[in-house]
Structure formats: structure tokens, C-alpha cells
ModelCIF file with pLDDT and N, C-alpha, C, O atoms, coordinates in Angstrom:
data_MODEL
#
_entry.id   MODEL 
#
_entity.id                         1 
_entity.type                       polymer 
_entity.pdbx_number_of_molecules   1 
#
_entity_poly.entity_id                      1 
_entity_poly.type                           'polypeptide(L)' 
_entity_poly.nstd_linkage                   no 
_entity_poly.nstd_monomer                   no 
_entity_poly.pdbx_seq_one_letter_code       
;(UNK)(UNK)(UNK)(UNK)(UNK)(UNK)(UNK)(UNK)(UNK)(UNK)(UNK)(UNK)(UNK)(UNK)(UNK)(UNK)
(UNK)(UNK)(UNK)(UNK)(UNK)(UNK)(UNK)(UNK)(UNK)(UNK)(UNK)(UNK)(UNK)(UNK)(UNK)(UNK)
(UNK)(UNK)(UNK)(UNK)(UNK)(UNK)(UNK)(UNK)(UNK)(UNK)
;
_entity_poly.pdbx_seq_one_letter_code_can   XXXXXXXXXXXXXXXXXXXXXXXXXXXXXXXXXXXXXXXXXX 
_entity_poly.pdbx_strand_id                 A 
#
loop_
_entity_poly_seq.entity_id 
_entity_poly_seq.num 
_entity_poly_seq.mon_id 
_entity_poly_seq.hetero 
1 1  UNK n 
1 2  UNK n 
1 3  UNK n 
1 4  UNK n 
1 5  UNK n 
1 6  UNK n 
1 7  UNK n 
1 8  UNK n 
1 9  UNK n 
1 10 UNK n 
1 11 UNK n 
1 12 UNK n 
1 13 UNK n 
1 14 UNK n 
1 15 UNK n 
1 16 UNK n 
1 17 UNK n 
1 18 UNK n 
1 19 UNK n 
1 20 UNK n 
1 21 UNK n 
1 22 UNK n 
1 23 UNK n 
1 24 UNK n 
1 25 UNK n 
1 26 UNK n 
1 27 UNK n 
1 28 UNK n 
1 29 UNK n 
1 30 UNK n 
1 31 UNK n 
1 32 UNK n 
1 33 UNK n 
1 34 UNK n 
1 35 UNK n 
1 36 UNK n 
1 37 UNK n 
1 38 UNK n 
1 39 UNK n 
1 40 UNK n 
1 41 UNK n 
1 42 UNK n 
#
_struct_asym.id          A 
_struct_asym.entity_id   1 
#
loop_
_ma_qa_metric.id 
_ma_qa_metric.mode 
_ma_qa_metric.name 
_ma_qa_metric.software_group_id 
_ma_qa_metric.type 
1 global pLDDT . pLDDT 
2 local  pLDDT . pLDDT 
#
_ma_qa_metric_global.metric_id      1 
_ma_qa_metric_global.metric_value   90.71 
_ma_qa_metric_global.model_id       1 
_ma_qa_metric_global.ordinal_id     1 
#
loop_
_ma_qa_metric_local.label_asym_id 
_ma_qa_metric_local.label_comp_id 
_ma_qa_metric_local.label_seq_id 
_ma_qa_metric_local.metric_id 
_ma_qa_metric_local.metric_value 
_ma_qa_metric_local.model_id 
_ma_qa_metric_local.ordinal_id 
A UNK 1  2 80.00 1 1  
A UNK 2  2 80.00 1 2  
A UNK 3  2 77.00 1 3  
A UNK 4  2 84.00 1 4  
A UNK 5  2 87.00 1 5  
A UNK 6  2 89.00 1 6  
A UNK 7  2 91.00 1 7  
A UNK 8  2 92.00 1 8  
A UNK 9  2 93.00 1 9  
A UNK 10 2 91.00 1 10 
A UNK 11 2 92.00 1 11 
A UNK 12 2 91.00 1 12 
A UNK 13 2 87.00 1 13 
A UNK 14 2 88.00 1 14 
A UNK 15 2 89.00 1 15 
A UNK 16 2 92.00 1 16 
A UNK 17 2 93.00 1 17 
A UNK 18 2 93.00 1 18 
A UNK 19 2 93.00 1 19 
A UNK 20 2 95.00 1 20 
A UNK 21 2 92.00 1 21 
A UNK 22 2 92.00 1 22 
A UNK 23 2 90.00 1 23 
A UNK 24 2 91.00 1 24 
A UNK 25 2 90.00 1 25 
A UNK 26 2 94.00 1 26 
A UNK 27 2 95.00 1 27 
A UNK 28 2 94.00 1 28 
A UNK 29 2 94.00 1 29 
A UNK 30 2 94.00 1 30 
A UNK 31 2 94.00 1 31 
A UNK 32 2 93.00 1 32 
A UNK 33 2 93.00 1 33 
A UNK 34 2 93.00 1 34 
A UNK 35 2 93.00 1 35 
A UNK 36 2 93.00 1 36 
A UNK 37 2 92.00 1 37 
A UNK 38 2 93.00 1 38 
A UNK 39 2 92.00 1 39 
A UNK 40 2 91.00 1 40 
A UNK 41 2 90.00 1 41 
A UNK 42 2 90.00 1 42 
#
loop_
_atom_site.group_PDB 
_atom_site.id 
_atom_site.type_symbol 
_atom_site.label_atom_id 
_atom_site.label_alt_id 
_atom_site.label_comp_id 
_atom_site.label_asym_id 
_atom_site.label_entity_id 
_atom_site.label_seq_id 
_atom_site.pdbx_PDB_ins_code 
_atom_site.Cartn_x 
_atom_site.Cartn_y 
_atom_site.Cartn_z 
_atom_site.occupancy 
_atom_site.B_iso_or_equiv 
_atom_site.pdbx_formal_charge 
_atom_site.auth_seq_id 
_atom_site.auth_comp_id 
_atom_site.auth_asym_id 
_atom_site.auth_atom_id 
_atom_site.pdbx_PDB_model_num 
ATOM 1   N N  . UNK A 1 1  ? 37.362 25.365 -16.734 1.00 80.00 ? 1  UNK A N  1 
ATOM 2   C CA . UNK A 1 1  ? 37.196 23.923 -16.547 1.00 80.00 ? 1  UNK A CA 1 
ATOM 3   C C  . UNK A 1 1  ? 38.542 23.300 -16.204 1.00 80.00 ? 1  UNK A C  1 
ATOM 4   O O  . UNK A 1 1  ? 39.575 23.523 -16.836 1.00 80.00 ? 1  UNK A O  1 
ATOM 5   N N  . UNK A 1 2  ? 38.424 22.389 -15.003 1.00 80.00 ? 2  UNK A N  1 
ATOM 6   C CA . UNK A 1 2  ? 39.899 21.841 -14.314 1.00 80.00 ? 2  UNK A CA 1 
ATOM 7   C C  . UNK A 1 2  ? 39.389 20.266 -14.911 1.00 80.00 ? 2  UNK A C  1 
ATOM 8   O O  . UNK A 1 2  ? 39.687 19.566 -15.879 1.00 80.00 ? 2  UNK A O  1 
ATOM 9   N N  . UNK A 1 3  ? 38.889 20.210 -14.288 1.00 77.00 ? 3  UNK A N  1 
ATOM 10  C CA . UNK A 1 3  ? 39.075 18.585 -14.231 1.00 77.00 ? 3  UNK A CA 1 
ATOM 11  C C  . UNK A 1 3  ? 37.906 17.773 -15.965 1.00 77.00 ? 3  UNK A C  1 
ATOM 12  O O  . UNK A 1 3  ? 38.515 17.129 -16.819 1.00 77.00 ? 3  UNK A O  1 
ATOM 13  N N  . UNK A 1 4  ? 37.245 17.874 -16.023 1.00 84.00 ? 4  UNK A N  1 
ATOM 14  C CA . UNK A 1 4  ? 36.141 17.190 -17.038 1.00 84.00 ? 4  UNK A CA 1 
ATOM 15  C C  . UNK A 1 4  ? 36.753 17.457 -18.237 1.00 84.00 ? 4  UNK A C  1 
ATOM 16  O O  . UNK A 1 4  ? 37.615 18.307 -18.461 1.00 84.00 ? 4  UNK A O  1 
ATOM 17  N N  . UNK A 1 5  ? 36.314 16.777 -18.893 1.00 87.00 ? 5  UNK A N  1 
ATOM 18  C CA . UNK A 1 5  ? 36.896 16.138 -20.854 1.00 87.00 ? 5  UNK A CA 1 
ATOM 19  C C  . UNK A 1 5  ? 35.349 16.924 -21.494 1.00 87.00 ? 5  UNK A C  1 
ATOM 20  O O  . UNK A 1 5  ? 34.307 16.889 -20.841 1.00 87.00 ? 5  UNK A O  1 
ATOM 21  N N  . UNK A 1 6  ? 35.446 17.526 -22.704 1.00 89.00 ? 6  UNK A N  1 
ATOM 22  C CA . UNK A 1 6  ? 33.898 17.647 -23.389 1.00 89.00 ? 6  UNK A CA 1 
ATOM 23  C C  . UNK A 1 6  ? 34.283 16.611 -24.332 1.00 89.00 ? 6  UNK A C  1 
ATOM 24  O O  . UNK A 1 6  ? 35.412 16.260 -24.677 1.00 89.00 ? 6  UNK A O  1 
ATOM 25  N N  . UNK A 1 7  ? 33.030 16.146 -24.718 1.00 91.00 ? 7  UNK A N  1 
ATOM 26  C CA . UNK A 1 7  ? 33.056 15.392 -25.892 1.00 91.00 ? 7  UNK A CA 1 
ATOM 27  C C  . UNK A 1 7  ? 31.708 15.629 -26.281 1.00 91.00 ? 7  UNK A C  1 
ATOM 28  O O  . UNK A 1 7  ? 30.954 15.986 -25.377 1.00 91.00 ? 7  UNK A O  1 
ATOM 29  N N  . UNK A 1 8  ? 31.108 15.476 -27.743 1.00 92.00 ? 8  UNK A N  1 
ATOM 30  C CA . UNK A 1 8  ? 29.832 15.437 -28.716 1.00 92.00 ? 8  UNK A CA 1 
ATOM 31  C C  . UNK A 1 8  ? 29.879 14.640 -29.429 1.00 92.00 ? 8  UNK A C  1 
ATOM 32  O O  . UNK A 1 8  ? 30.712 13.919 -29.978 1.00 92.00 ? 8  UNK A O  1 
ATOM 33  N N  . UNK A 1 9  ? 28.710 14.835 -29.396 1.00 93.00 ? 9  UNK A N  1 
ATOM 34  C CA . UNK A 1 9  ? 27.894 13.830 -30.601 1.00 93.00 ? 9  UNK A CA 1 
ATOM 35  C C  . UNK A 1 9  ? 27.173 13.788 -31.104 1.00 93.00 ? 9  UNK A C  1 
ATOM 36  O O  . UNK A 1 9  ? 27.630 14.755 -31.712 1.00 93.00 ? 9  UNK A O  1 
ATOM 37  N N  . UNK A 1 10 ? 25.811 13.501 -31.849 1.00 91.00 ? 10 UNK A N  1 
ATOM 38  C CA . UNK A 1 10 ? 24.359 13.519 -32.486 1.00 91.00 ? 10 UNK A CA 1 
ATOM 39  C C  . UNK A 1 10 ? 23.938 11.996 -31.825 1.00 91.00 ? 10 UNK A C  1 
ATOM 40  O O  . UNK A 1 10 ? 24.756 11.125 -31.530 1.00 91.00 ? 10 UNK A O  1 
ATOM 41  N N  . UNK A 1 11 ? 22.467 11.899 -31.671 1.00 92.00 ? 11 UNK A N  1 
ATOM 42  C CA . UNK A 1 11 ? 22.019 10.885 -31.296 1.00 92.00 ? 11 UNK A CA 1 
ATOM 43  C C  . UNK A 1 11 ? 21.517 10.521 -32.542 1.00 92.00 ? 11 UNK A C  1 
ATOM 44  O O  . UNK A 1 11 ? 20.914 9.453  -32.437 1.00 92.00 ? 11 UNK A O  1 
ATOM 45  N N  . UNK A 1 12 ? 21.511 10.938 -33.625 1.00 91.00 ? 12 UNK A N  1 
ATOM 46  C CA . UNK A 1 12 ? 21.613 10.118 -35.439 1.00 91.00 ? 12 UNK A CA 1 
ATOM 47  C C  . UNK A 1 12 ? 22.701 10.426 -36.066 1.00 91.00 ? 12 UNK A C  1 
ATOM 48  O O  . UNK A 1 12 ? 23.079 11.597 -36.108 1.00 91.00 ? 12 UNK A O  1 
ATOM 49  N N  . UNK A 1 13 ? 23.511 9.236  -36.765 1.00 87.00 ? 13 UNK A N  1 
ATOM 50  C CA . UNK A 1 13 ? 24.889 10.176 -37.023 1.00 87.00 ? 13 UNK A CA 1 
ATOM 51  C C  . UNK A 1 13 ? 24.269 10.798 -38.751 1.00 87.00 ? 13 UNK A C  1 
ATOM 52  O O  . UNK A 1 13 ? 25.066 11.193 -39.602 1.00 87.00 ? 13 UNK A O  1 
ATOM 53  N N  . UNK A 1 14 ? 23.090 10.772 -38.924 1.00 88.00 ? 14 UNK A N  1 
ATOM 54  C CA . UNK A 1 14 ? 23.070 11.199 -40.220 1.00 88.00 ? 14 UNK A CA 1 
ATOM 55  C C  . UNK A 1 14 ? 21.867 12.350 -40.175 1.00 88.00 ? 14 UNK A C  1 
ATOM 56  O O  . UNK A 1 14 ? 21.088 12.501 -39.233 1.00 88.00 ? 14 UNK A O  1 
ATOM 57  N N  . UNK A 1 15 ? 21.894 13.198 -41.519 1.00 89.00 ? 15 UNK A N  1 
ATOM 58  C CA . UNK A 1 15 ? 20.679 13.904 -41.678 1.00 89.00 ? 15 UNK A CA 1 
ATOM 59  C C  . UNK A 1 15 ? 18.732 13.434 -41.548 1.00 89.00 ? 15 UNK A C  1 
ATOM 60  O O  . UNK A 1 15 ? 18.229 12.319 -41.409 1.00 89.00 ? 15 UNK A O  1 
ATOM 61  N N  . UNK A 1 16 ? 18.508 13.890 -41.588 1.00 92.00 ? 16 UNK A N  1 
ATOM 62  C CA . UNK A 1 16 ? 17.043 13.506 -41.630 1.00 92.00 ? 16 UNK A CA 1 
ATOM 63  C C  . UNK A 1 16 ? 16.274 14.057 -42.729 1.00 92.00 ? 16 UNK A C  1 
ATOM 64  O O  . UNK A 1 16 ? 16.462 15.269 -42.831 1.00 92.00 ? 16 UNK A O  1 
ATOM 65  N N  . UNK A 1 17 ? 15.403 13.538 -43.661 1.00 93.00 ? 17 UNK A N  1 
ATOM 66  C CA . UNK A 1 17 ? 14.737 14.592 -44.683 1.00 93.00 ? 17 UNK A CA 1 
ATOM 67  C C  . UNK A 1 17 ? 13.534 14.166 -44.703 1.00 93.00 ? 17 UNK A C  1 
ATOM 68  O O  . UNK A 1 17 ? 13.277 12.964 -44.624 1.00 93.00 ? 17 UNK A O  1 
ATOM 69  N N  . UNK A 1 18 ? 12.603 15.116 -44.815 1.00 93.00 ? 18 UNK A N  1 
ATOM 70  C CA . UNK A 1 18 ? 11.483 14.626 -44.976 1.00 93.00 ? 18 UNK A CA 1 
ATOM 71  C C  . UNK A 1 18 ? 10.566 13.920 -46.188 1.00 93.00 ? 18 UNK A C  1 
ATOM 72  O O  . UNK A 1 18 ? 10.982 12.907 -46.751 1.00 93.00 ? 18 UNK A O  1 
ATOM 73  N N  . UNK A 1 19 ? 9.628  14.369 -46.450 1.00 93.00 ? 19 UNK A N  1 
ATOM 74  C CA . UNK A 1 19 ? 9.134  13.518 -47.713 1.00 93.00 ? 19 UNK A CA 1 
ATOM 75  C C  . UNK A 1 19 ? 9.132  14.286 -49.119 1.00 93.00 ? 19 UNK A C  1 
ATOM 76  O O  . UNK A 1 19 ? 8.932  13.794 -50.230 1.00 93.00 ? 19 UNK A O  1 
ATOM 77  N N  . UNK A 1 20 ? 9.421  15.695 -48.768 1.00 95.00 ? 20 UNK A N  1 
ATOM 78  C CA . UNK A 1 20 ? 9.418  16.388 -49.740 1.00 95.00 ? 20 UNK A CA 1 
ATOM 79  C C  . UNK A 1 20 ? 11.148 16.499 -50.042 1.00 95.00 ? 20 UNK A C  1 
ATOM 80  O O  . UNK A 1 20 ? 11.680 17.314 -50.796 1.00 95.00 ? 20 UNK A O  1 
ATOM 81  N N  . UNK A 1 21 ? 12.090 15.052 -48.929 1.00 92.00 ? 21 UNK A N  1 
ATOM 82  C CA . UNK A 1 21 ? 13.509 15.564 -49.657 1.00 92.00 ? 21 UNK A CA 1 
ATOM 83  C C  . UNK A 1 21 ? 14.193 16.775 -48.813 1.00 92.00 ? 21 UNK A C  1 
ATOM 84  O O  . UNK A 1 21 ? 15.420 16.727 -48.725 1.00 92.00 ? 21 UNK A O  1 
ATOM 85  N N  . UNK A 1 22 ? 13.695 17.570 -48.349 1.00 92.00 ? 22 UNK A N  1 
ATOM 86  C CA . UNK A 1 22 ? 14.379 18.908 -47.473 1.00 92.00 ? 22 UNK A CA 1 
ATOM 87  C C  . UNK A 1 22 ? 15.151 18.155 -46.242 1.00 92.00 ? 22 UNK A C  1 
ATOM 88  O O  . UNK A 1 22 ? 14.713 17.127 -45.727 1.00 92.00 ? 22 UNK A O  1 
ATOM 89  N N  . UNK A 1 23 ? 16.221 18.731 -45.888 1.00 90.00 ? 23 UNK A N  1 
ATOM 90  C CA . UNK A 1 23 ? 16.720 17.920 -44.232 1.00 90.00 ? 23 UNK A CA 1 
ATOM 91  C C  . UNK A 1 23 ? 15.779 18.833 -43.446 1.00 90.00 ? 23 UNK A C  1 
ATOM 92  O O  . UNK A 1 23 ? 15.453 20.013 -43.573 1.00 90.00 ? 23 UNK A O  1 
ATOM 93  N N  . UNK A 1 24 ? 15.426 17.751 -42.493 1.00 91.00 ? 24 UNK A N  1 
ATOM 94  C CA . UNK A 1 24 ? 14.524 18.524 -40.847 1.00 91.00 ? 24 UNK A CA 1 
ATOM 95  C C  . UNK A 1 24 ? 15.450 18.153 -40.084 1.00 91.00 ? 24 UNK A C  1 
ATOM 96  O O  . UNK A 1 24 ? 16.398 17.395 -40.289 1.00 91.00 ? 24 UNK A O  1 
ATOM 97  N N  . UNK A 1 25 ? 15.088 18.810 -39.050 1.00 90.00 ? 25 UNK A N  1 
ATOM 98  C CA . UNK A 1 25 ? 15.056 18.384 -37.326 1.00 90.00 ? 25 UNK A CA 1 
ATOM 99  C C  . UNK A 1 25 ? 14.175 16.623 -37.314 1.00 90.00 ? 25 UNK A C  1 
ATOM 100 O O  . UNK A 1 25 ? 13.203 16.257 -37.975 1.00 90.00 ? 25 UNK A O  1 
ATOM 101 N N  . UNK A 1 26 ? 14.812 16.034 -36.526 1.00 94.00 ? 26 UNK A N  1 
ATOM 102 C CA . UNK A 1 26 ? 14.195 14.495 -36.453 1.00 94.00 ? 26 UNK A CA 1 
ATOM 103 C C  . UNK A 1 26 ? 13.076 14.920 -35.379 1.00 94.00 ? 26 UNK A C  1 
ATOM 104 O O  . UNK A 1 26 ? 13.094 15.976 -34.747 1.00 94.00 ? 26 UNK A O  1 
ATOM 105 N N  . UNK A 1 27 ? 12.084 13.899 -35.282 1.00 95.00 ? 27 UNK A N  1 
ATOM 106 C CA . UNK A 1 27 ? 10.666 14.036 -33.694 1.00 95.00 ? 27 UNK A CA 1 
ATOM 107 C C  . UNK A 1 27 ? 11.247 13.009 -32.431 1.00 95.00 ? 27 UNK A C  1 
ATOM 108 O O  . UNK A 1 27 ? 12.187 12.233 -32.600 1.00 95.00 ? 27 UNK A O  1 
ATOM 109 N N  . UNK A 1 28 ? 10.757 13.110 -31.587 1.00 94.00 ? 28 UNK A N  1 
ATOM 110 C CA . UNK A 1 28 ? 11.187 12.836 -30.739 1.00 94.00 ? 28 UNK A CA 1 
ATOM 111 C C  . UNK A 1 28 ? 11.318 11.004 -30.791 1.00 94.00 ? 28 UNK A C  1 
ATOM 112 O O  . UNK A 1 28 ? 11.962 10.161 -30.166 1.00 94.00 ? 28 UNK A O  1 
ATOM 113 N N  . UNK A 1 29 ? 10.072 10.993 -32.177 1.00 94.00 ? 29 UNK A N  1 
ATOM 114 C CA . UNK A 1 29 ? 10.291 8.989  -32.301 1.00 94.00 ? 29 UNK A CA 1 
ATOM 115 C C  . UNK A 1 29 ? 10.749 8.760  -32.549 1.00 94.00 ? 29 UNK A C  1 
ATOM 116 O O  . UNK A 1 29 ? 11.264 7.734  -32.106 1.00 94.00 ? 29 UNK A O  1 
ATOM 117 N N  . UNK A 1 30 ? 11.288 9.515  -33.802 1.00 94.00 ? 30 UNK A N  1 
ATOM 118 C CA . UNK A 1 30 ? 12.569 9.041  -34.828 1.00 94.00 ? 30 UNK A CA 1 
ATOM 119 C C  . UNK A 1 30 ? 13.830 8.731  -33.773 1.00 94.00 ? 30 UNK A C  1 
ATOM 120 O O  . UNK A 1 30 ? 14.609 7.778  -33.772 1.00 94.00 ? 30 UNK A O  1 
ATOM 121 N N  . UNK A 1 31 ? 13.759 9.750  -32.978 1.00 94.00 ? 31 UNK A N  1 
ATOM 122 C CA . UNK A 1 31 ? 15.360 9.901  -31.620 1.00 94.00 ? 31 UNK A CA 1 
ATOM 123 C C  . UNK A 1 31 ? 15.062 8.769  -31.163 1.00 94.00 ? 31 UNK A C  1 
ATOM 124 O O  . UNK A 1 31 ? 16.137 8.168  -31.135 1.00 94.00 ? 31 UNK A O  1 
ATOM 125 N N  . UNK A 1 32 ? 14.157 8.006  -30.733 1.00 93.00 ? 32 UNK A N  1 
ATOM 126 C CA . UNK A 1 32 ? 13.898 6.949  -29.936 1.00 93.00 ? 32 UNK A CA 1 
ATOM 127 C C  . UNK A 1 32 ? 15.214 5.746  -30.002 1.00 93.00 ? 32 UNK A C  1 
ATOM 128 O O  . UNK A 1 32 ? 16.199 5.550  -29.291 1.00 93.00 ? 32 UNK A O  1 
ATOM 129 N N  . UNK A 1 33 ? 14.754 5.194  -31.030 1.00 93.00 ? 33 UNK A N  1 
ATOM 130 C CA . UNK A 1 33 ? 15.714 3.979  -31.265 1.00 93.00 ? 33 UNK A CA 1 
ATOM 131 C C  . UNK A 1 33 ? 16.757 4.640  -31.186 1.00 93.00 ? 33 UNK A C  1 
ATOM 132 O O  . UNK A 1 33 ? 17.501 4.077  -30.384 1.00 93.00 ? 33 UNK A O  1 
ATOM 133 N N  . UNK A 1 34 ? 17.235 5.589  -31.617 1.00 93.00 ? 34 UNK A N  1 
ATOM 134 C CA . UNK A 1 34 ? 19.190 6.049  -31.823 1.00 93.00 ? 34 UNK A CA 1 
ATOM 135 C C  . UNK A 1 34 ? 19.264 5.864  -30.586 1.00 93.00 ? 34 UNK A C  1 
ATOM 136 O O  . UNK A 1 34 ? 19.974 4.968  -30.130 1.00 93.00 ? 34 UNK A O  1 
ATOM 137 N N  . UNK A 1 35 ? 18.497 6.731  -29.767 1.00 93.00 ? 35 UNK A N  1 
ATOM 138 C CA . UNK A 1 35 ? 18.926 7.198  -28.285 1.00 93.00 ? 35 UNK A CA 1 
ATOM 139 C C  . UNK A 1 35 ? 18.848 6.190  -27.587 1.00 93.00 ? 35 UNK A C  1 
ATOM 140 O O  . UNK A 1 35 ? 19.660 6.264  -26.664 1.00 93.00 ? 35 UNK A O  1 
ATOM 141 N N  . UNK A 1 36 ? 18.020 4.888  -27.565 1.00 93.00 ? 36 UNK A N  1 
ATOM 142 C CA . UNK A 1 36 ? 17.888 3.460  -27.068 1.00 93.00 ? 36 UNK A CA 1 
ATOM 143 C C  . UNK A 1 36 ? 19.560 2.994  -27.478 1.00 93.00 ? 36 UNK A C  1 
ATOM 144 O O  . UNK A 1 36 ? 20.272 2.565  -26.570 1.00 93.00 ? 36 UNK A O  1 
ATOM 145 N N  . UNK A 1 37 ? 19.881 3.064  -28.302 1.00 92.00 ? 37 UNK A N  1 
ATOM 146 C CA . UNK A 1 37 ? 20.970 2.520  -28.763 1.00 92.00 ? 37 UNK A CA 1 
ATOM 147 C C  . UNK A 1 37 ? 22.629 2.898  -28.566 1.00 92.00 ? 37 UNK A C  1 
ATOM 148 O O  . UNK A 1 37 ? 23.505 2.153  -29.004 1.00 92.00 ? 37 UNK A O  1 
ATOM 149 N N  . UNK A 1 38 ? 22.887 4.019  -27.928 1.00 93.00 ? 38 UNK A N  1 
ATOM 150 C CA . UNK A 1 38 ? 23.335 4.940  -28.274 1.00 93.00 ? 38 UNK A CA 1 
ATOM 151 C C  . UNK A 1 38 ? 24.756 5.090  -27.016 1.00 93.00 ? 38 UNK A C  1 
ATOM 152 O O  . UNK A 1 38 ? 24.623 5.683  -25.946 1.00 93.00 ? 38 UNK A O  1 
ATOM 153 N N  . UNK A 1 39 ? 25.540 4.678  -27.292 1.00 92.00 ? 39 UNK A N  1 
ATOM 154 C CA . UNK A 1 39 ? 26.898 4.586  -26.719 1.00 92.00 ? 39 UNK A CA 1 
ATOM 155 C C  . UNK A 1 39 ? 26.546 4.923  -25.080 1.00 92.00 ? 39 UNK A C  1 
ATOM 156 O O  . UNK A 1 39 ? 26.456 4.058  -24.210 1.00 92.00 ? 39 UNK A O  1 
ATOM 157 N N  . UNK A 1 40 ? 26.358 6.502  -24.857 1.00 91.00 ? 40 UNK A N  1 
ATOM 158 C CA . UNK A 1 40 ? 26.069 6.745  -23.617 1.00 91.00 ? 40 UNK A CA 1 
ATOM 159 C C  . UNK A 1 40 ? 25.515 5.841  -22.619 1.00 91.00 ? 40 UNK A C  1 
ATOM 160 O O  . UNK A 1 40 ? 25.825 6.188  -21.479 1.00 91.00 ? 40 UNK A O  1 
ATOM 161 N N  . UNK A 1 41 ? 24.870 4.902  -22.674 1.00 90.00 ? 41 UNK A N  1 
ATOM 162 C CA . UNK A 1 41 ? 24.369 4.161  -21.665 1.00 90.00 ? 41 UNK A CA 1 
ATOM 163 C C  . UNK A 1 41 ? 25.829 3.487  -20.966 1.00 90.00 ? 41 UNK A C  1 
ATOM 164 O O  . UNK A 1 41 ? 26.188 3.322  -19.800 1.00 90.00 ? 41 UNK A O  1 
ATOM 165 N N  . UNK A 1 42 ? 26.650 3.105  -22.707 1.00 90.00 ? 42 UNK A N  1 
ATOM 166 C CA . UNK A 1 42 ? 27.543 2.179  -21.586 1.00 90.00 ? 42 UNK A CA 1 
ATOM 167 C C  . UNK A 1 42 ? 28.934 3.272  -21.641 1.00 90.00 ? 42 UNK A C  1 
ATOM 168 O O  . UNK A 1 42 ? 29.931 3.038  -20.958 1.00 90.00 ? 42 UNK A O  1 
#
């Protein structure tokens, strides 16, 4: 790589748990709003 920067991130900056308390993987609704929201646009 010559020229491009990497940078990361999470589109939630936090865990997710479900109802039993365990962390999951978030669904694609939960991503919704973060990803609506979410630096990258600007």
C-alpha cells in the first residue's frame, strides 16, 4: 500500500447482549440507526 490511510471502526461503539445477558452479534436493525448515524457519511 502507497498511497491510502486504513482506519476502523464498529458501527456500535458498544457490545450487544441479548435477553438472556450473553454478548451477540447485533441484526441488521439494531445496525440501522448506528449506521444512519455514523461518521462515514460525512
Amino acid at each position: 500500500l502507497g498511497e491510502i490511510a486504513i482506519a476502523r471502526d464498529n458501527i456500535i461503539p458498544g457490545p450487544v447482549f441479548g435477553q438472556n445477558g450473553i454478548e451477540r452479534n447485533p441484526t441488521w436493525a439494531e445496525l440501522l440507526p448506528w449506521l444512519r448515524d455514523h461518521w462515514l457519511w460525512r
